[in-house]
Protein backbone atom coordinates (compact mmCIF):
# COMPACT_ATOMS: atom_id res chain seq x y z
CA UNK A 1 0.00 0.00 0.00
CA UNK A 2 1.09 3.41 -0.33
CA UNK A 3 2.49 5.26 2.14
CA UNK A 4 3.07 8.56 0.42
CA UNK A 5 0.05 11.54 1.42
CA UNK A 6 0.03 14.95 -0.48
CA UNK A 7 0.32 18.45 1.39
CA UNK A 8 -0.27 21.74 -0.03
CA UNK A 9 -0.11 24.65 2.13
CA UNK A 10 -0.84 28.38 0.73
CA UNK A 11 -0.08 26.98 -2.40
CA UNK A 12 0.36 30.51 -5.09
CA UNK A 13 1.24 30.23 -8.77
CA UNK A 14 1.85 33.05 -11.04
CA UNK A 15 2.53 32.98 -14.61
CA UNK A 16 4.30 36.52 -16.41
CA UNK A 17 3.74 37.84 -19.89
CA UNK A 18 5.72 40.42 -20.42
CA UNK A 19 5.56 42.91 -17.66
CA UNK A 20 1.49 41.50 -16.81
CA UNK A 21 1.45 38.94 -13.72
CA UNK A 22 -0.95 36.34 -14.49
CA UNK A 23 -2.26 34.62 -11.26
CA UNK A 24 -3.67 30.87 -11.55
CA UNK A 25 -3.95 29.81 -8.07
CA UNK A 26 -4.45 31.39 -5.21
CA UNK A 27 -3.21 30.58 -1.21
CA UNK A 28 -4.15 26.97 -2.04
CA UNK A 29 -4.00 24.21 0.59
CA UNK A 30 -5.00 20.35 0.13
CA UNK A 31 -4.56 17.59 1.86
CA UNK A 32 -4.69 13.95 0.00
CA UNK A 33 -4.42 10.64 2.51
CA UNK A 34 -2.02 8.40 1.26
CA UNK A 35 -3.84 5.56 -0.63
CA UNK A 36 -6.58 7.84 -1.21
CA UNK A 37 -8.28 8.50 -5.15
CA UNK A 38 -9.70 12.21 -5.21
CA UNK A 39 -11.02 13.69 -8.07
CA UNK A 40 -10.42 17.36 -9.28
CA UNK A 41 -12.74 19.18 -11.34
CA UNK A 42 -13.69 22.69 -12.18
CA UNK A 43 -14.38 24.83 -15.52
CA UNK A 44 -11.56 25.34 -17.92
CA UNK A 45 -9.07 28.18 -17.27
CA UNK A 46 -9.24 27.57 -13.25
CA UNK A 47 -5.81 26.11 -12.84
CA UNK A 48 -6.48 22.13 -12.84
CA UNK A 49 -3.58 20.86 -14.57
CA UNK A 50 -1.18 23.81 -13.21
CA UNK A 51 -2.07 21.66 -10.31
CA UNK A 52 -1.21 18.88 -11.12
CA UNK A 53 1.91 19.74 -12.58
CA UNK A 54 3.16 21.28 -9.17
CA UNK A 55 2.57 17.85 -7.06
CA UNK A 56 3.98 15.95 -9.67
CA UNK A 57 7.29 18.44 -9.94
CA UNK A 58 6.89 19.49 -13.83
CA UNK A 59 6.29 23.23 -12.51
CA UNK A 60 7.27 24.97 -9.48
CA UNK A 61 5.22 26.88 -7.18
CA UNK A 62 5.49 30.48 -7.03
CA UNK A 63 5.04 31.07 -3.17
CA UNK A 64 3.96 28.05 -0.23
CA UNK A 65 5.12 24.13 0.19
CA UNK A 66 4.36 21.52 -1.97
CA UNK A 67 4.81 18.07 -0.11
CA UNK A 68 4.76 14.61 -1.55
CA UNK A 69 5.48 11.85 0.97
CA UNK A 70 9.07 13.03 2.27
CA UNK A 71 10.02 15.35 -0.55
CA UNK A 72 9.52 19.03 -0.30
CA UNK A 73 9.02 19.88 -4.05
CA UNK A 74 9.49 23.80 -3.07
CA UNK A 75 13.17 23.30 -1.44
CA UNK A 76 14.39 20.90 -4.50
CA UNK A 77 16.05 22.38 -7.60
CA UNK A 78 14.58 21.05 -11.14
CA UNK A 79 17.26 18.50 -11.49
CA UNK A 80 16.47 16.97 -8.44
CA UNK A 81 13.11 17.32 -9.22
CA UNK A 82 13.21 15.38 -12.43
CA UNK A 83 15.28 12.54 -10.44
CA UNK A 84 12.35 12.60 -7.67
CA UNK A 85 9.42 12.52 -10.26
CA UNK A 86 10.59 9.24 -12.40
CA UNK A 87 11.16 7.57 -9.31
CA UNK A 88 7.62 8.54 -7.85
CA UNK A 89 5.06 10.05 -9.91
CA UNK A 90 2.94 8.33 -13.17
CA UNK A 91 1.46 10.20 -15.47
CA UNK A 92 -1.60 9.84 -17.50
CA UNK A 93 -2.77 12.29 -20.20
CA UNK A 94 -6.12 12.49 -22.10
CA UNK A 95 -3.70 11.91 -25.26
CA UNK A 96 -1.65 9.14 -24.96
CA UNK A 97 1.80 10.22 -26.29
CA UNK A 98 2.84 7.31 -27.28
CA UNK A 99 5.84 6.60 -29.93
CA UNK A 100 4.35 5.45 -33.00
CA UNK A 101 7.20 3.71 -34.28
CA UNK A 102 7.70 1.57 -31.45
CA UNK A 103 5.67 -1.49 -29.95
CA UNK A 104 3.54 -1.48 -26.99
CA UNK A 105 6.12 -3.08 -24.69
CA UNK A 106 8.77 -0.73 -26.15
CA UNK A 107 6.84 2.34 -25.38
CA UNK A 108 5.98 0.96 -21.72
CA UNK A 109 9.57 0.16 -21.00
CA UNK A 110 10.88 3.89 -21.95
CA UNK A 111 10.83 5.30 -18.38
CA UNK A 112 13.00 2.02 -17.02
CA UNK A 113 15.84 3.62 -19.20
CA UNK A 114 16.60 6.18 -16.54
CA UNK A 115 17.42 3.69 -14.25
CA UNK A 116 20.12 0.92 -13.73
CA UNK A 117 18.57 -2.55 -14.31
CA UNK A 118 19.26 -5.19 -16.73
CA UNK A 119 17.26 -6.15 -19.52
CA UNK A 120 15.76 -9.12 -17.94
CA UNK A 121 14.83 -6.65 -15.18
CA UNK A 122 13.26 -4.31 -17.38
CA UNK A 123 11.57 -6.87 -19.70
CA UNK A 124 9.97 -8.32 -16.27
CA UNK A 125 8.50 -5.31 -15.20
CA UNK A 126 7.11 -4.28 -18.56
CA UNK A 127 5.43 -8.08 -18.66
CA UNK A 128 4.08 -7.10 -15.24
CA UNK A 129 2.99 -3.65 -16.37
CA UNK A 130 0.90 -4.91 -19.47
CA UNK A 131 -0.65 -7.77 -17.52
CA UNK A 132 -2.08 -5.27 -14.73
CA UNK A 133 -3.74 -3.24 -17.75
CA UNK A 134 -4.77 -6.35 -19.48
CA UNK A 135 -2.94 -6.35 -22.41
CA UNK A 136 -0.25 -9.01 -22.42
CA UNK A 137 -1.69 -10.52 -25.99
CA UNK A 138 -0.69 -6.77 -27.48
CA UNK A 139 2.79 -5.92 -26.54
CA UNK A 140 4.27 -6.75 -29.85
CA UNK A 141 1.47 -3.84 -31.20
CA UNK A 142 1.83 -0.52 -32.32
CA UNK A 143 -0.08 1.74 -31.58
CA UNK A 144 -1.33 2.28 -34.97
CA UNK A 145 -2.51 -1.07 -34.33
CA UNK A 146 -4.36 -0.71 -31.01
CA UNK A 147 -7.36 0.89 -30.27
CA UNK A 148 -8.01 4.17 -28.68
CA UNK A 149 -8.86 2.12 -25.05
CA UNK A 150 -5.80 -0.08 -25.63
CA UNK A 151 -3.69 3.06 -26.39
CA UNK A 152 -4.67 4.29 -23.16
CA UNK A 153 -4.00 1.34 -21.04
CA UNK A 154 -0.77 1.12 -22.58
CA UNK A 155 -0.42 5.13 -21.74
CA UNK A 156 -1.33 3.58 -18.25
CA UNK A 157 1.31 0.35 -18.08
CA UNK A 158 3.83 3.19 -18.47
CA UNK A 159 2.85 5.11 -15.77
CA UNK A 160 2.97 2.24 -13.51
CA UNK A 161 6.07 0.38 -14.68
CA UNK A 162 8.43 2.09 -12.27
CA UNK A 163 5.80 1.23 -9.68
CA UNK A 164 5.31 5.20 -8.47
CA UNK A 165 3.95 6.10 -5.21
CA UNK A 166 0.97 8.88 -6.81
CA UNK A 167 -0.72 8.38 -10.48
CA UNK A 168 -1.75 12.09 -11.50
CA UNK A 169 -4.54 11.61 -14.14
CA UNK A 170 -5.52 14.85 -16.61
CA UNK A 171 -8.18 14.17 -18.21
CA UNK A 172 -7.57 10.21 -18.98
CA UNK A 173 -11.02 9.40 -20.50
CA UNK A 174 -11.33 12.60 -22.23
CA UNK A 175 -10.69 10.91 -25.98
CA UNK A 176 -13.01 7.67 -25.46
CA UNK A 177 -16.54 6.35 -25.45
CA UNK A 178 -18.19 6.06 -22.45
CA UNK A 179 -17.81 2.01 -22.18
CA UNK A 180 -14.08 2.35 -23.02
CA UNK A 181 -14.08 5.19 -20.46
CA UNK A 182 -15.75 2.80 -17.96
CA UNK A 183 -13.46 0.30 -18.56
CA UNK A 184 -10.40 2.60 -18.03
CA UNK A 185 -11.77 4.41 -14.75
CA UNK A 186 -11.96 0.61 -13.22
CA UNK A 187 -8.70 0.05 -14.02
CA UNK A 188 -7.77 2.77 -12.17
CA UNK A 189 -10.13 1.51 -9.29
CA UNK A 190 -8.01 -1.33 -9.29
CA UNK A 191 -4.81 0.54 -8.89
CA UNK A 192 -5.87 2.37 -6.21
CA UNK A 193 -7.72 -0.60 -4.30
CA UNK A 194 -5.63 -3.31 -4.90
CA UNK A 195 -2.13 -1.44 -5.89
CA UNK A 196 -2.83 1.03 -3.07
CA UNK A 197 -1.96 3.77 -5.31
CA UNK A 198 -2.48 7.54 -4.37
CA UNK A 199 -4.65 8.68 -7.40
CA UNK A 200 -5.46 12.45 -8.03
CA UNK A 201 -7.65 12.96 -11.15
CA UNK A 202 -8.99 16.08 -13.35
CA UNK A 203 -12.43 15.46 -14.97
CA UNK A 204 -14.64 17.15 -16.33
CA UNK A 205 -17.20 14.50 -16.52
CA UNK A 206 -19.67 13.62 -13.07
CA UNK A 207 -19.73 10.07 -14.55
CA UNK A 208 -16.02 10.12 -14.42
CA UNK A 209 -15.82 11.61 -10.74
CA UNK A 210 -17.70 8.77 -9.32
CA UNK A 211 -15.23 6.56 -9.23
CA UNK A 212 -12.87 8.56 -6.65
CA UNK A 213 -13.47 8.69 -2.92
CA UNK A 214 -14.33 12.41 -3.06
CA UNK A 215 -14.29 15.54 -5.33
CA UNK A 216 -12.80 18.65 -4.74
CA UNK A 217 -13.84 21.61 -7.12
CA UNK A 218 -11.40 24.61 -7.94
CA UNK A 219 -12.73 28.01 -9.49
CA UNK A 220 -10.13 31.03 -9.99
CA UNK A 221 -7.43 29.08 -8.78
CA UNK A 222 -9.46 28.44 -5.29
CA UNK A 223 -10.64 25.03 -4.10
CA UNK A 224 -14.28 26.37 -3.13
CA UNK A 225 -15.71 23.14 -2.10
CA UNK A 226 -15.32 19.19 -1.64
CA UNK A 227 -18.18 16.45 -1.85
CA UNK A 228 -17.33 13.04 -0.71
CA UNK A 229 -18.72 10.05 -3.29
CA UNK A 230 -20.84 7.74 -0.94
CA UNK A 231 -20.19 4.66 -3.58
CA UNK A 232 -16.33 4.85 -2.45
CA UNK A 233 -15.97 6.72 0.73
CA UNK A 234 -12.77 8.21 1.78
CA UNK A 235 -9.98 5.59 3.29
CA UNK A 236 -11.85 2.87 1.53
CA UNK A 237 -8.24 1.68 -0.29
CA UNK A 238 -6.81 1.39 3.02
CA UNK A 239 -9.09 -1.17 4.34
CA UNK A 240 -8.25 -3.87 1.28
CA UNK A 241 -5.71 -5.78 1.97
């Protein structure tokens, strides 16, 4: 299970054109429980994935502490952010960005190249990887070849083949059907119940937002409000075993 909880305290993030300041979020604070899927939403512009991209280290905060686990994102340099994130953090996009001219195992096994393990090794944990998402009879696919679901999962085996501590999710059914979308958000159920993965998610989509433990909503860069889903009540992945 994960032990690894999210902090944000007076969380501020300002972007600068020219000479204009251009605030996205304001004096933020969150708190996720390690283990724990919460789902993000608000209307476009209101600084969702600028959120995101501060807990998992691809942007800095302006002004207050960003804390994931043990590591204060807000005292580390980008270097040591970089290390931190590809040791700790998955990431899943609504587009999959995967390499077209490479196979599905191939693509999955690109983030084990940052770190020192042997072929076997690697080959092991992509095996693994595939075989959590379901896809073990496709790993010799491109993605050419694979469906817009199976793109995703494979988007997904990725993100969990360095077996990180927090999955950050923008978005990840935004480019499928609602049964492929079902079938994706259970997979991510799974992850989080079984895998005891910490799981923060931007939708836009209520349907989609069911499937976390509760919902926080951000407007102007403020979290105004949080609802908690009574289908999978908060701390629910820390009673599986």
């Amino acid at each position: 299970m994960s032990t690894v909880d999210i902090e944000l305290r007076k969380v501020r993030k300002v972007y600068f054109k020219d000479r204009l300041e251009i605030p996205v979020l304001e004096g933020l604070d969150l708190t996720i429980a390690a283990g724990e899927f919460v789902v993000l939403m608000g209307p476009s512009g209101s600084g969702k994935s600028t959120l995101l991209h501060l807990i998992g280290g691809l942007d800095s905060a302006t002004g207050g502490s960003v804390r994931v686990g043990d590591a204060h994102l807000e005292k580390m340099s980008e270097r040591e952010r970089t290390a931190w994130r590809s040791r700790h953090v998955g990431f899943i996009f609504q587009m999959y960005h995967l390499v077209p001219v490479l196979t599905a195992a191939q693509n999955v096994e690109l983030p084990l190249l940052l770190f020192s393990m042997s072929s076997s090794q690697r080959k092991e944990r992509v095996r693994t990887a595939l075989e959590v998402v379901g896809l073990s009879d496709r790993a010799d696919h491109r993605p050419n070849q694979l469906s817009g679901g199976q793109e995703q999962r494979v988007a997904i085996a990725r993100a969990i083949v360095t077996d990180p501590d927090v999955i950050l999710a923008d978005e990840p059914t935004g480019d499928l059907d609602a049964k492929t979308s079902e079938e994706i958000l259970e997979l991510l159920n799974l992850l989080n119940s079984e895998f005891g993965k910490t799981i923060l998610m931007v939708t836009h989509d209520p349907r989609a937002a069911s499937h976390g433990q509760r919902t926080v909503h951000l407007d102007k860069g403020v979290l105004d409000r949080e609802e908690l889903n009574p289908a999978r009540p908060r701390g629910a992945a820390a009673m599986v075993s």
